[in-house]
N, C-alpha and C. Protein backbone atom coordinates (compact mmCIF):
# COMPACT_ATOMS: atom_id res chain seq x y z
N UNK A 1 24.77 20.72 19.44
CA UNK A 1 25.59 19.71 20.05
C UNK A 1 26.50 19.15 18.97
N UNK A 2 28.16 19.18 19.28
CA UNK A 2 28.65 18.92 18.15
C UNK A 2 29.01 17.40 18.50
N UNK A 3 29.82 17.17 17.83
CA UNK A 3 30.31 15.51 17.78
C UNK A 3 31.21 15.15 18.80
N UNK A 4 31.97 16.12 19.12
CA UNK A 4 32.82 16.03 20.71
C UNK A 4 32.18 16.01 21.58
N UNK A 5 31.10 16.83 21.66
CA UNK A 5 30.28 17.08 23.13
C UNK A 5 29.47 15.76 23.14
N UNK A 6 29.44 15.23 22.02
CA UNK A 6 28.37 13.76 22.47
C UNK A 6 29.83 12.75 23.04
N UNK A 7 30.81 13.28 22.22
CA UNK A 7 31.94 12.31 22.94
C UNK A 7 32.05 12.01 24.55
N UNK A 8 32.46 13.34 24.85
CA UNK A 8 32.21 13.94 26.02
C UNK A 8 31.22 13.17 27.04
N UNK A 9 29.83 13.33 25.97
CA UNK A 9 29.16 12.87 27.21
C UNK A 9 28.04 13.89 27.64
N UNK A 10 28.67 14.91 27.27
CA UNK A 10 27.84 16.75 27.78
C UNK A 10 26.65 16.18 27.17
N UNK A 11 25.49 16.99 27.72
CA UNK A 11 23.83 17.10 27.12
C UNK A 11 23.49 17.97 26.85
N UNK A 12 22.56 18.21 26.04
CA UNK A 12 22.21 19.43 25.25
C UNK A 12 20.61 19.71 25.34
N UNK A 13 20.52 20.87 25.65
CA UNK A 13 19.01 21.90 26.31
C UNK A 13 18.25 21.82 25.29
N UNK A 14 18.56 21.35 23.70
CA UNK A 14 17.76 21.51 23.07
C UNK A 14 17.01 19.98 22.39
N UNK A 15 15.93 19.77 22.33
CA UNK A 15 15.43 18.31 22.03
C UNK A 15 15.70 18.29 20.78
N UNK A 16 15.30 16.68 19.54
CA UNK A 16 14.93 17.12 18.29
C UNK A 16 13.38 17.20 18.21
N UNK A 17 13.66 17.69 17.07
CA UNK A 17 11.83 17.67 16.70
C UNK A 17 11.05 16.24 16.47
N UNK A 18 9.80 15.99 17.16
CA UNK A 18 9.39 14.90 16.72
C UNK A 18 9.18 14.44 15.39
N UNK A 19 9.31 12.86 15.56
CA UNK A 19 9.25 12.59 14.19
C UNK A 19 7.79 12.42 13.41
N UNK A 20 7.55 12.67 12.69
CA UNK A 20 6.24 12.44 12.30
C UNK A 20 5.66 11.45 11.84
N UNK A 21 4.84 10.24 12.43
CA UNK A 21 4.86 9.08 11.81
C UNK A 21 3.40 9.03 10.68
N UNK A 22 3.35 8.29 9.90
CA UNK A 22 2.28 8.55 8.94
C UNK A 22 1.64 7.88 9.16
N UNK A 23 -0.23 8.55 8.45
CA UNK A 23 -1.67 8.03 9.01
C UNK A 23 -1.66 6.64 9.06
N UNK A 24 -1.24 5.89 7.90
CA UNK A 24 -1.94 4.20 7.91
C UNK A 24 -0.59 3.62 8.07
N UNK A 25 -0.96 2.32 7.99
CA UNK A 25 -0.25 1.29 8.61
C UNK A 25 -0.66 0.19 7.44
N UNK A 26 0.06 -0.41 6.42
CA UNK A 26 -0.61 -0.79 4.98
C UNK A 26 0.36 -2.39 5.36
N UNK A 27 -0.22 -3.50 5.13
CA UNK A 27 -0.01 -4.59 5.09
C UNK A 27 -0.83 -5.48 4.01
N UNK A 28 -0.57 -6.11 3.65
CA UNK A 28 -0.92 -6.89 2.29
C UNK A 28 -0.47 -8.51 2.69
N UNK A 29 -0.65 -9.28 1.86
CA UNK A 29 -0.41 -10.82 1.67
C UNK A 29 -1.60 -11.38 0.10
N UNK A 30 -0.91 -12.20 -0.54
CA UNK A 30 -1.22 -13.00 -1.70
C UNK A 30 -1.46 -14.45 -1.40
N UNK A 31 -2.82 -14.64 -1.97
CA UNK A 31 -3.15 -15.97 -1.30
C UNK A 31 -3.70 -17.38 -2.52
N UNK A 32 -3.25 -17.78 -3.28
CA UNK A 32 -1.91 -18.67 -2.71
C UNK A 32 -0.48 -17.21 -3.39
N UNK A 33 0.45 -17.62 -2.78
CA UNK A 33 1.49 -16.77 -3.21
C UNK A 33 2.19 -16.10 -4.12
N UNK A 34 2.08 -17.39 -5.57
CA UNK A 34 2.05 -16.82 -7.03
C UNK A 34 1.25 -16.84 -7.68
N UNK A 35 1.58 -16.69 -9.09
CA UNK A 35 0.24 -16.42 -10.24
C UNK A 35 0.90 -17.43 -10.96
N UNK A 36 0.23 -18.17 -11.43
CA UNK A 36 1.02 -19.19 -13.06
C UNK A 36 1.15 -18.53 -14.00
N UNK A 37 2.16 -18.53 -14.84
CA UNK A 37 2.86 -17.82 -16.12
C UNK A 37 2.22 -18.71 -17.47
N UNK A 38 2.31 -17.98 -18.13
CA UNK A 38 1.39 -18.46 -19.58
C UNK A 38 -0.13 -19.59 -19.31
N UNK A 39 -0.83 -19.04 -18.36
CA UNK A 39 -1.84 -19.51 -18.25
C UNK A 39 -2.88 -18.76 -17.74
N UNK A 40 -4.21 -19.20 -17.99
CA UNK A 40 -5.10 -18.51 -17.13
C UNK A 40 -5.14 -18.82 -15.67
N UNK A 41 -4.86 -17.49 -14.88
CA UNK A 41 -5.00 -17.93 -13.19
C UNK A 41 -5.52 -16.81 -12.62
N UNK A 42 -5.55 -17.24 -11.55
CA UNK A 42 -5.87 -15.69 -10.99
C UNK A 42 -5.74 -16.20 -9.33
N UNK A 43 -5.13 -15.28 -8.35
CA UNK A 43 -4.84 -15.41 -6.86
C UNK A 43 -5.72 -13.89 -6.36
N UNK A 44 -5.60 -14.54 -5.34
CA UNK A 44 -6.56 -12.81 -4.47
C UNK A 44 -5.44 -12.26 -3.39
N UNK A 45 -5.73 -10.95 -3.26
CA UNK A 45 -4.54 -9.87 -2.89
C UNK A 45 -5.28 -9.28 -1.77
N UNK A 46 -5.03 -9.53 -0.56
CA UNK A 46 -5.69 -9.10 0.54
C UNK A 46 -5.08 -8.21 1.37
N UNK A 47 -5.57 -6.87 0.99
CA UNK A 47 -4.80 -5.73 1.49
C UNK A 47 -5.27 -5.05 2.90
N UNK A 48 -5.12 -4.78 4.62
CA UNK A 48 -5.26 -4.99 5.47
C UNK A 48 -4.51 -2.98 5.78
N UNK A 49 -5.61 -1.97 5.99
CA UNK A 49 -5.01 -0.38 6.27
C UNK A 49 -5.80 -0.28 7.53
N UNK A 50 -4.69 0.24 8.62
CA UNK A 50 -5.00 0.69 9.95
C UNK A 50 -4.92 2.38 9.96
N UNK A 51 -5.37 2.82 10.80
CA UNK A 51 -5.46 4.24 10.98
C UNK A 51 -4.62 4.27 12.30
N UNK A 52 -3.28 4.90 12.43
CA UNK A 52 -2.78 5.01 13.33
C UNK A 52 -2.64 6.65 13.69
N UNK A 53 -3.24 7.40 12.96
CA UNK A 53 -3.30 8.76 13.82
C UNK A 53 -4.08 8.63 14.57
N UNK A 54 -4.83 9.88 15.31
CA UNK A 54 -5.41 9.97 16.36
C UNK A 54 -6.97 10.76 16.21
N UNK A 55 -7.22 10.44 14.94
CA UNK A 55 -8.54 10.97 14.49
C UNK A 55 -8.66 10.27 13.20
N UNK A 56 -10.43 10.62 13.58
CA UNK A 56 -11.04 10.09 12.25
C UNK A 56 -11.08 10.00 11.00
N UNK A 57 -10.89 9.39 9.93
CA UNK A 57 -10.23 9.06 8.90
C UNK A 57 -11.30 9.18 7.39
N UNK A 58 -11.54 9.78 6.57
CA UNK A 58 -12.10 9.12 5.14
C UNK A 58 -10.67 8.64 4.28
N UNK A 59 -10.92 7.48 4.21
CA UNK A 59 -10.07 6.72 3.34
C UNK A 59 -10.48 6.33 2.19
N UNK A 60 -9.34 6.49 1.37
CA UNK A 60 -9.60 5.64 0.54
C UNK A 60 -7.96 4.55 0.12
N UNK A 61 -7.84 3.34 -0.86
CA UNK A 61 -6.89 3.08 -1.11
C UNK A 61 -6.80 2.63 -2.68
N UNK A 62 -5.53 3.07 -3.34
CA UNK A 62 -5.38 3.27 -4.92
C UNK A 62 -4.56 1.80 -4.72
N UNK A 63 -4.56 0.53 -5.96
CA UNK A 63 -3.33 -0.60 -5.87
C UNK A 63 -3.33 -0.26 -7.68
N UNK A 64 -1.94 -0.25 -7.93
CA UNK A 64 -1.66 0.10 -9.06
C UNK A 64 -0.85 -1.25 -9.48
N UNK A 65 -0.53 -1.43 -10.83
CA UNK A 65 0.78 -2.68 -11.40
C UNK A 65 0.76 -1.97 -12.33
N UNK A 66 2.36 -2.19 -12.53
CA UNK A 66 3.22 -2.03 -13.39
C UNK A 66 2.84 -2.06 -14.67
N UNK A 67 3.13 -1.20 -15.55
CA UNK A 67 2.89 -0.97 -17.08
C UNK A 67 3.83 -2.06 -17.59
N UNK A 68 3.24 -2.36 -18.76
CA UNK A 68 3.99 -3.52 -19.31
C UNK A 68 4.21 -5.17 -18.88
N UNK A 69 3.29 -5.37 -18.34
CA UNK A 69 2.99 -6.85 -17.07
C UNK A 69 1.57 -6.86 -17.63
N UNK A 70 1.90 -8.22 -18.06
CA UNK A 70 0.67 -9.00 -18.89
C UNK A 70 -0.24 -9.94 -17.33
N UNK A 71 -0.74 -8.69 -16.56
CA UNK A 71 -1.02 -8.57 -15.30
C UNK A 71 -2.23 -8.18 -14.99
N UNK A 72 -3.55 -8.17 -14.76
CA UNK A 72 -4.75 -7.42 -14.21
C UNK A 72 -5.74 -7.76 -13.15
N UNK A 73 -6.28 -6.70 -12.86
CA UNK A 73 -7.37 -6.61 -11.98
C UNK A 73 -8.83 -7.72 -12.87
N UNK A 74 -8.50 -7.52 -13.98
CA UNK A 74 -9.77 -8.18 -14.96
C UNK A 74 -9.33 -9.23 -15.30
N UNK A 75 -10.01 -10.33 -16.34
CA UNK A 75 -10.12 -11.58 -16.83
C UNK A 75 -8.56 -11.12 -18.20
N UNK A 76 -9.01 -9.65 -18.71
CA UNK A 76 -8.09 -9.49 -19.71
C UNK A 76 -7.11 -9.04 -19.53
N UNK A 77 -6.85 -9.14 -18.26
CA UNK A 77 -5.33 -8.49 -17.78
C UNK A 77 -5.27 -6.93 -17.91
N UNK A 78 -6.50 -6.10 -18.63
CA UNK A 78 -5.82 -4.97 -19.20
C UNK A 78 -5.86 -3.58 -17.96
N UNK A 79 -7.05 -4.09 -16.97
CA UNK A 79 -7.10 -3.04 -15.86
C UNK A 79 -5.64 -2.91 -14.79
N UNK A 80 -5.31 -2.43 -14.84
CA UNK A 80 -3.82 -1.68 -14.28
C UNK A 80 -4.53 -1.22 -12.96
N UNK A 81 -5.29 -0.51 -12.32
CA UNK A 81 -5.97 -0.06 -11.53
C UNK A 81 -7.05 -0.09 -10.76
N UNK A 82 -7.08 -0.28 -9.48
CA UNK A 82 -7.90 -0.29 -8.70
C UNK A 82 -8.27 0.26 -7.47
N UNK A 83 -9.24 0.95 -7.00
CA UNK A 83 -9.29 1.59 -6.62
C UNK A 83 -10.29 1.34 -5.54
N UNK A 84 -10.37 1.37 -4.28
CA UNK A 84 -11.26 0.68 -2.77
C UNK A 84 -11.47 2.04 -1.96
N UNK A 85 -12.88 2.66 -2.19
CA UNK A 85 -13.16 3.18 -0.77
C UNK A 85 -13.37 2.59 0.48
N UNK A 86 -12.79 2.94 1.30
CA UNK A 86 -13.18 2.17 2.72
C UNK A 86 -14.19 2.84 3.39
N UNK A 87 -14.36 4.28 3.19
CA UNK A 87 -15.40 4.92 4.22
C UNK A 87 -14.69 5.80 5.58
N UNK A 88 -15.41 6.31 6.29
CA UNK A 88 -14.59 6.41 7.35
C UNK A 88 -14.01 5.44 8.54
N UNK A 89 -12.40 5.31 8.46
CA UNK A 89 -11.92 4.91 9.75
C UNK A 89 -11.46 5.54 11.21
N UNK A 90 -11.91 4.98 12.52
CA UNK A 90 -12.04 5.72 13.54
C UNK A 90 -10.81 5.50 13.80
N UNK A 91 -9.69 6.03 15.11
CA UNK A 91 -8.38 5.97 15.30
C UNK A 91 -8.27 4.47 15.46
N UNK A 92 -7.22 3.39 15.44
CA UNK A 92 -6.55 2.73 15.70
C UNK A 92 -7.68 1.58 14.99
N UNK A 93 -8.25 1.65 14.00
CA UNK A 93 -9.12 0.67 13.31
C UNK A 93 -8.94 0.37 12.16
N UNK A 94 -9.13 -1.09 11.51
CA UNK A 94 -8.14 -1.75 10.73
C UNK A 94 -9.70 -2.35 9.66
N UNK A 95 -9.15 -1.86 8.44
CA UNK A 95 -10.15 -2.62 7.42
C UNK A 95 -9.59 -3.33 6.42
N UNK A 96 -9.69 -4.60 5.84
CA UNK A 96 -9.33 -5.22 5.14
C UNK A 96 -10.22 -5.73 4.00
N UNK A 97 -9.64 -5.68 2.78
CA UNK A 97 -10.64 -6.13 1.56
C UNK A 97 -9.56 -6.87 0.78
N UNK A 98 -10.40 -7.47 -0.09
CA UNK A 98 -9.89 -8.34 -1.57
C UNK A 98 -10.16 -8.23 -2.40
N UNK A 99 -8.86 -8.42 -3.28
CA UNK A 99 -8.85 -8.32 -4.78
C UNK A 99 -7.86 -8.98 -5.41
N UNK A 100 -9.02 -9.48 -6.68
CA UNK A 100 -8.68 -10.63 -7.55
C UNK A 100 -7.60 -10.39 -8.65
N UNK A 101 -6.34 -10.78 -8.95
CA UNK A 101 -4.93 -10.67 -10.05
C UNK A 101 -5.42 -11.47 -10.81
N UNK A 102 -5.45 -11.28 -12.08
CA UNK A 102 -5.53 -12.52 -12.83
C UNK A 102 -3.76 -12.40 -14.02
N UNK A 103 -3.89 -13.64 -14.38
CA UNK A 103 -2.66 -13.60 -15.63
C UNK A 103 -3.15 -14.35 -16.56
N UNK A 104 -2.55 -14.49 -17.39
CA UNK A 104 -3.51 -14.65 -18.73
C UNK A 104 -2.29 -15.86 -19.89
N UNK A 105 -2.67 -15.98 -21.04
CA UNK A 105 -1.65 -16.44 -21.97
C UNK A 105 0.04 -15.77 -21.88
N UNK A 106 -0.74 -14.45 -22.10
CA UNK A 106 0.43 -13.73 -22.62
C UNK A 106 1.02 -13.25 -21.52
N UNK A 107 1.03 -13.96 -20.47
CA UNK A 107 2.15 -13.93 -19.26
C UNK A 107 3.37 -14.69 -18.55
N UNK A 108 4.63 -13.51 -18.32
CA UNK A 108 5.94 -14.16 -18.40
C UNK A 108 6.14 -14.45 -17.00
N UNK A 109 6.91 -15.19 -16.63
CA UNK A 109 7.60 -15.47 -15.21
C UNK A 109 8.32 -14.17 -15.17
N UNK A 110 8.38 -13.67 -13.93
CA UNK A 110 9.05 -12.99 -13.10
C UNK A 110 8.60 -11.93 -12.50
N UNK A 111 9.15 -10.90 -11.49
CA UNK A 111 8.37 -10.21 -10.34
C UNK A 111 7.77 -9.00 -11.15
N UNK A 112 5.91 -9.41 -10.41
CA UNK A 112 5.56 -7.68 -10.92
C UNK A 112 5.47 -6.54 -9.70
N UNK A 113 5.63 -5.46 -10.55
CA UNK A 113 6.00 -4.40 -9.25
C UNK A 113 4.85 -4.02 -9.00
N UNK A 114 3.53 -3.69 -7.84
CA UNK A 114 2.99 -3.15 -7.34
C UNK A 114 3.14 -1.95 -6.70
N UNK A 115 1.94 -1.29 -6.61
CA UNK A 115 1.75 0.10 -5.61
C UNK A 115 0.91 0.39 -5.14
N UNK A 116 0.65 -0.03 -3.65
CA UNK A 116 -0.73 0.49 -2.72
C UNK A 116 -0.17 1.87 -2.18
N UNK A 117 -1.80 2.39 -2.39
CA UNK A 117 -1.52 3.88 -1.79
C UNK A 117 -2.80 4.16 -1.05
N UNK A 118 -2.48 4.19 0.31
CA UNK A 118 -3.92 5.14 1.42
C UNK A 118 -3.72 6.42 1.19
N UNK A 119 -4.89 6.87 0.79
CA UNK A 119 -5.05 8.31 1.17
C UNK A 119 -5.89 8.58 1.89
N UNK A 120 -6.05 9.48 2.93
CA UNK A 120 -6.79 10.43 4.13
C UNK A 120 -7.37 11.23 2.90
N UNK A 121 -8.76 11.52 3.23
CA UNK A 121 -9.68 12.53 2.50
C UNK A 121 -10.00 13.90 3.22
N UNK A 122 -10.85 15.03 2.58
CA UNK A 122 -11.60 16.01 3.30
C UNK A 122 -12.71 16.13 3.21
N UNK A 123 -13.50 15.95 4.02
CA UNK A 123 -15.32 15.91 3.43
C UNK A 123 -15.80 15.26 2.41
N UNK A 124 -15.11 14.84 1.03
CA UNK A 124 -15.45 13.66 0.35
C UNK A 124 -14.24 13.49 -0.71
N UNK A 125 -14.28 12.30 -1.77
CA UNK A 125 -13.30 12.15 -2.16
C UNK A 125 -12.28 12.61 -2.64
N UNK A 126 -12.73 13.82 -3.20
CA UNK A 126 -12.10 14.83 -4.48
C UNK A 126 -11.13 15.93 -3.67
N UNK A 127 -10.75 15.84 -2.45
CA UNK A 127 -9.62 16.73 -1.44
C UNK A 127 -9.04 15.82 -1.10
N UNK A 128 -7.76 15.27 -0.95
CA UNK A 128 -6.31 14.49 -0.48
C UNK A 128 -5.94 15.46 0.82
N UNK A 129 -5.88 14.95 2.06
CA UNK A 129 -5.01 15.68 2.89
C UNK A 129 -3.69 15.03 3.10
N UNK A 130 -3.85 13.64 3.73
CA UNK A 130 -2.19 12.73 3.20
C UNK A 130 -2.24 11.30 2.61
N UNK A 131 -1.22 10.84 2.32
CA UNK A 131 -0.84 9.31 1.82
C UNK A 131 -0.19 8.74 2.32
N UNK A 132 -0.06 7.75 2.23
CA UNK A 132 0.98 6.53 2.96
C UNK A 132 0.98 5.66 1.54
N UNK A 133 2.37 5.56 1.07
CA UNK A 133 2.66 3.91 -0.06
C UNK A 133 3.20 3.18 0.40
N UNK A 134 2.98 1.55 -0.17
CA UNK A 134 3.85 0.88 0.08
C UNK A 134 4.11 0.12 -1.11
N UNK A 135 5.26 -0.35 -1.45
CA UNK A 135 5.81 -1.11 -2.46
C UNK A 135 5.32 -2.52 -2.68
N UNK A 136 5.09 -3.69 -3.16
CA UNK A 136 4.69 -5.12 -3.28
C UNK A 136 5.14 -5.56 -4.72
N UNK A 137 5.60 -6.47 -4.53
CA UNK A 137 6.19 -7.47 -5.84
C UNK A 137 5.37 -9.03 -5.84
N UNK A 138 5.03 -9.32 -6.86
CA UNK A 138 4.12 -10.11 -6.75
C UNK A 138 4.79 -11.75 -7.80
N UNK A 139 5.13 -12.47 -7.27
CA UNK A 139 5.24 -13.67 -8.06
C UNK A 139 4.90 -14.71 -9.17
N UNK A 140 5.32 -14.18 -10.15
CA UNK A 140 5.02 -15.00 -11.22
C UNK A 140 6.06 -15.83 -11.79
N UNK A 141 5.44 -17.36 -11.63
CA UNK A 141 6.56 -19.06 -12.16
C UNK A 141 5.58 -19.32 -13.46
């Protein structure tokens, strides 16, 4: 179907291909909203993955920060990584967990970049069949 024939109006015998939408459905929120800069703090990061395919799920989910962000999962800022099995999720079922940011002395004001990642498993952790990311920036005054 070219660009005239949609002018036109004409219809065309051939469909497109569906689109493929991906397994999870990844939502997050920070509670309270920032972290304090050059101090000890720490806020909790409550990350919320639905299974929107149509079968049963081993999940797991990876939350990564940014290299160079005086930023962590630990008291010393130095864990960069974390990592949440959920177990199996059944279709259209939603699990949510928490985890603790801390910032430390040696932390500056301004946005750190995050990265949650669901992955779908095969029989146990060590096979990936797909992923879903999502981006998060996290507030530091």
């Amino acid at each position: 179907m070219g660009i005239l024939d949609w002018l036109k109006g004409s219809k065309s015998a051939e469909s497109a291909p569906a689109a493929r939408g991906g397994a999870f459905r990844i939502s997050y929120e920070f509670n309270p909203l920032r972290l304090k800069a050059h101090k000890d703090s720490k806020i909790g990061m409550n990350v919320t993955v639905e299974n929107t395919s149509n079968a049963k799920m081993l999940t797991s989910v990876d939350i990564e920060i940014g290299r160079g962000n005086k930023v962590g999962f630990d008291v010393t800022s130095m864990q960069k990584h974390h990592e949440e099995r959920l177990g199996e999720l059944p279709p259209g079922a939603t699990k949510t967990f928490s985890v603790s940011v801390h910032s430390g002395p040696m932390t500056k004001a301004g946005d750190v970049p995050m990265k949650i990642t669901a992955y779908s498993h095969y029989l146990n952790y060590n096979k990936v069949l797909e992923q879903a990311s999502k981006s998060a920036k996290l507030r530091v005054i």
